[in-house]
Protein backbone atom coordinates (compact mmCIF):
# COMPACT_ATOMS: atom_id res chain seq x y z
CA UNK A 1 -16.25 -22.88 249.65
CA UNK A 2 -16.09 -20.54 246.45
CA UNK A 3 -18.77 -18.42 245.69
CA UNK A 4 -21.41 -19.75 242.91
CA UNK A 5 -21.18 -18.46 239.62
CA UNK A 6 -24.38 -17.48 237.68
CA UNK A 7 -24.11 -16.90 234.29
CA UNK A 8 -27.30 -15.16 232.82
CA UNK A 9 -28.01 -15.20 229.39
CA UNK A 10 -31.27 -12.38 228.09
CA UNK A 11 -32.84 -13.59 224.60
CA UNK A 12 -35.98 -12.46 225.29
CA UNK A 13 -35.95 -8.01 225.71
CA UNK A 14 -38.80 -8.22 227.51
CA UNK A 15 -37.37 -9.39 230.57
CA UNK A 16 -35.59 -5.81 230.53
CA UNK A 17 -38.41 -4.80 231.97
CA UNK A 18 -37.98 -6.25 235.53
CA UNK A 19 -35.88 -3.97 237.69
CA UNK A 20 -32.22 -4.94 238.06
CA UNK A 21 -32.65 -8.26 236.38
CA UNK A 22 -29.56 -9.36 236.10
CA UNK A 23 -28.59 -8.47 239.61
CA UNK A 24 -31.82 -10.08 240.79
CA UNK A 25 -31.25 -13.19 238.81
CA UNK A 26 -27.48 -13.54 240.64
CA UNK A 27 -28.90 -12.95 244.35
CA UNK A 28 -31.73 -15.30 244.02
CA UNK A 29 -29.40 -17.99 242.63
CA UNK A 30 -26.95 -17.68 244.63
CA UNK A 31 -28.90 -17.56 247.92
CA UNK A 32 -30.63 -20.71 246.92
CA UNK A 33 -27.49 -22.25 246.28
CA UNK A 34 -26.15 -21.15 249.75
CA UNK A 35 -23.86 -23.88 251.23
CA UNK A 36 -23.93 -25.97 248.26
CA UNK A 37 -22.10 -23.92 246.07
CA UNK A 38 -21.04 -24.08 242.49
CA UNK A 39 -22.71 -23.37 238.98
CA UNK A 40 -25.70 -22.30 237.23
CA UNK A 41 -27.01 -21.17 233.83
CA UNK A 42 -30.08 -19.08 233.69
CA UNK A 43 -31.70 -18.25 230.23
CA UNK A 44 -34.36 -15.79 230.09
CA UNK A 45 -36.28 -16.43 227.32
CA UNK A 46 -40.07 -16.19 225.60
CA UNK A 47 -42.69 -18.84 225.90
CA UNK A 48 -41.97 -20.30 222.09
CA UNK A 49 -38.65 -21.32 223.28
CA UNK A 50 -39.95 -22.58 226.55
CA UNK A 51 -42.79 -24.74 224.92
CA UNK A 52 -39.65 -26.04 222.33
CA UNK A 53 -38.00 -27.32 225.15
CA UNK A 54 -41.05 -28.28 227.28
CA UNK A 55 -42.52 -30.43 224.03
CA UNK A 56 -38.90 -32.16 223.33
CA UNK A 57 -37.86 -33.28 227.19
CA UNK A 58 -40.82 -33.60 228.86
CA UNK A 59 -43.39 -34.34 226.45
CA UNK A 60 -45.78 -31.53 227.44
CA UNK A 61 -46.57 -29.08 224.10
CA UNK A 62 -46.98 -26.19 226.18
CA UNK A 63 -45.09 -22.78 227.91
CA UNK A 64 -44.47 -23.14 231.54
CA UNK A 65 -42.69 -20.53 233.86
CA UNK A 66 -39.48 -22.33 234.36
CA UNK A 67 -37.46 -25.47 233.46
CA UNK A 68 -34.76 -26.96 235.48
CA UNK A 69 -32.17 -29.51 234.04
CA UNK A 70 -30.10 -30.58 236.25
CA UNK A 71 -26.34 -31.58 235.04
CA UNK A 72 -24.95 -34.78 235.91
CA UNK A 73 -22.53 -34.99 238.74
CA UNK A 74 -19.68 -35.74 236.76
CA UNK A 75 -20.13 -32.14 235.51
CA UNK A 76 -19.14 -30.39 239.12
CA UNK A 77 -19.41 -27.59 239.99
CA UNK A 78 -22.15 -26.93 237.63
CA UNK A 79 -25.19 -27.78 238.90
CA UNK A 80 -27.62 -27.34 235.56
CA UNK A 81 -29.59 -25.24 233.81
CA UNK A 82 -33.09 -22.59 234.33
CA UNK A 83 -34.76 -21.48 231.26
CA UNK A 84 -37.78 -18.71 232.47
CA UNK A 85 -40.43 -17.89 229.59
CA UNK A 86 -41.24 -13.96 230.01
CA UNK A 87 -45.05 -14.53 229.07
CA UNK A 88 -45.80 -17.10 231.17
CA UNK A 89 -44.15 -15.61 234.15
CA UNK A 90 -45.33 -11.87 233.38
CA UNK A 91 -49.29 -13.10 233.36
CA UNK A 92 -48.54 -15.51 236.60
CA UNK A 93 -47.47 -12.28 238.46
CA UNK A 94 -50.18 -10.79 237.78
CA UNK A 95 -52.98 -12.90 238.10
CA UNK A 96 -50.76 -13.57 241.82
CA UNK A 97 -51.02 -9.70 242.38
CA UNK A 98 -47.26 -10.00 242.69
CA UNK A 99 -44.49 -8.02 240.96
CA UNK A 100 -42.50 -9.41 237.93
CA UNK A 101 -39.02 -9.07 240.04
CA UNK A 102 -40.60 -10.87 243.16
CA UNK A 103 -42.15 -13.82 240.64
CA UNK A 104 -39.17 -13.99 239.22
CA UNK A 105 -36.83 -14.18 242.31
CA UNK A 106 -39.36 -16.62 243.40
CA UNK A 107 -39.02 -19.03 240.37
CA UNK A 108 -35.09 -18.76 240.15
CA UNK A 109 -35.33 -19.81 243.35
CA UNK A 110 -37.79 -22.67 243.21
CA UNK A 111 -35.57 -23.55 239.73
CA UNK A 112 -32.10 -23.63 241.56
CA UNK A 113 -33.81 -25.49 244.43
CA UNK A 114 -34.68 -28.42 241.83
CA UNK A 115 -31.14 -28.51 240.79
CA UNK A 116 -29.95 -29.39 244.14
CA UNK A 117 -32.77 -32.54 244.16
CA UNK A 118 -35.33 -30.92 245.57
CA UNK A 119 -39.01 -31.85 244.74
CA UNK A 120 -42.57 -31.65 245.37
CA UNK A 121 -43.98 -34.59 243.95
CA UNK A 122 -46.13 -35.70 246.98
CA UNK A 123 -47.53 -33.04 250.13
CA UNK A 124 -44.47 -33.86 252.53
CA UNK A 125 -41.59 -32.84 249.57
CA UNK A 126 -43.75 -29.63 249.06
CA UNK A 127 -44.45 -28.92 252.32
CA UNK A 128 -40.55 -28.65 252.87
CA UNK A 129 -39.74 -26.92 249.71
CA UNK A 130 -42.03 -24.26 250.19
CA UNK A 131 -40.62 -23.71 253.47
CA UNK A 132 -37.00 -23.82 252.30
CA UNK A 133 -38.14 -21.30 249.73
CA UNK A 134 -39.98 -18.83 251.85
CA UNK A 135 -36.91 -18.95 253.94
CA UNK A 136 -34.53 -18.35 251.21
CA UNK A 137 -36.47 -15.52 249.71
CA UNK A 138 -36.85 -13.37 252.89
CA UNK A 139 -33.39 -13.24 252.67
CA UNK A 140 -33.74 -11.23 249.84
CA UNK A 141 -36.97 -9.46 250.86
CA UNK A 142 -39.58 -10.89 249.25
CA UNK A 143 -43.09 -11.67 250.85
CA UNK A 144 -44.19 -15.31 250.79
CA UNK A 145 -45.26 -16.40 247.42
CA UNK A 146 -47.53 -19.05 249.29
CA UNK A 147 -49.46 -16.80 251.36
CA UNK A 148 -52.38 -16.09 249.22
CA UNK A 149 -52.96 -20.12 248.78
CA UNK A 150 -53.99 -20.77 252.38
């Protein structure tokens, strides 16, 4: 299997902020992507551009940390798209007591994990993605994102 390519693309400058982003952004992508392989675009943007594309494909008028848009399969290897808005995420971390790079690793991570058809729609799905993604991201050494919810 070839490795997964990541391509990252920075509109918003305030992401510089976060350590290594770029870096960060690849390892947490990639390590969700694991066995699966292939392709995925990450934009890091600002919560106007978020709510833009929030409002037009999923009829909610409102910033959220991260979108996921999956590609079809007939575009293999690429597996779709993460958009990240910087304010949402930045006040999520925290209000989580958490660091912008571990929120952030955390979200690529859930993102990437929704490209590959994962879900949480009912307790079960969550139950199992929140395990796959604790699992993934102490790979990459950060603490459970989940811990302060039980």
């Amino acid at each position: 299997m070839t490795a997964p390519v990541i391509e990252i693309e920075i509109e918003d400058d305030a992401w510089e902020i976060v350590p290594e982003v770029e870096a960060r952004v690849v390892a947490a992508a990639a390590a969700a992507l694991h066995d699966a392989g292939g392709a995925v675009v990450v934009l890091l943007t600002d919560d106007a551009a978020v709510q833009d594309l929030n409002a037009r494909f999923r009829g909610k008028d409102r910033p959220t940390n991260v979108l996921s848009f999956p590609a079809p399969e007939t575009a293999r290897p690429h597996r779709g798209d993460l958009v990240l808005a910087y304010g949402v995420c930045a006040a999520e971390a925290a209000e989580q007591g958490k660091t912008i790079a571990d929120h952030l690793s955390h979200l690529v991570v859930h993102g990437v994990l929704h490209l590959l058809g994962r879900d949480h729609e009912d307790d079960a799905e969550a139950e199992a993605m929140e395990a796959e993604e604790r699992a993934i991201l102490a790979t990459l050494g950060v603490a459970d994102p989940y811990a302060g919810e039980r």
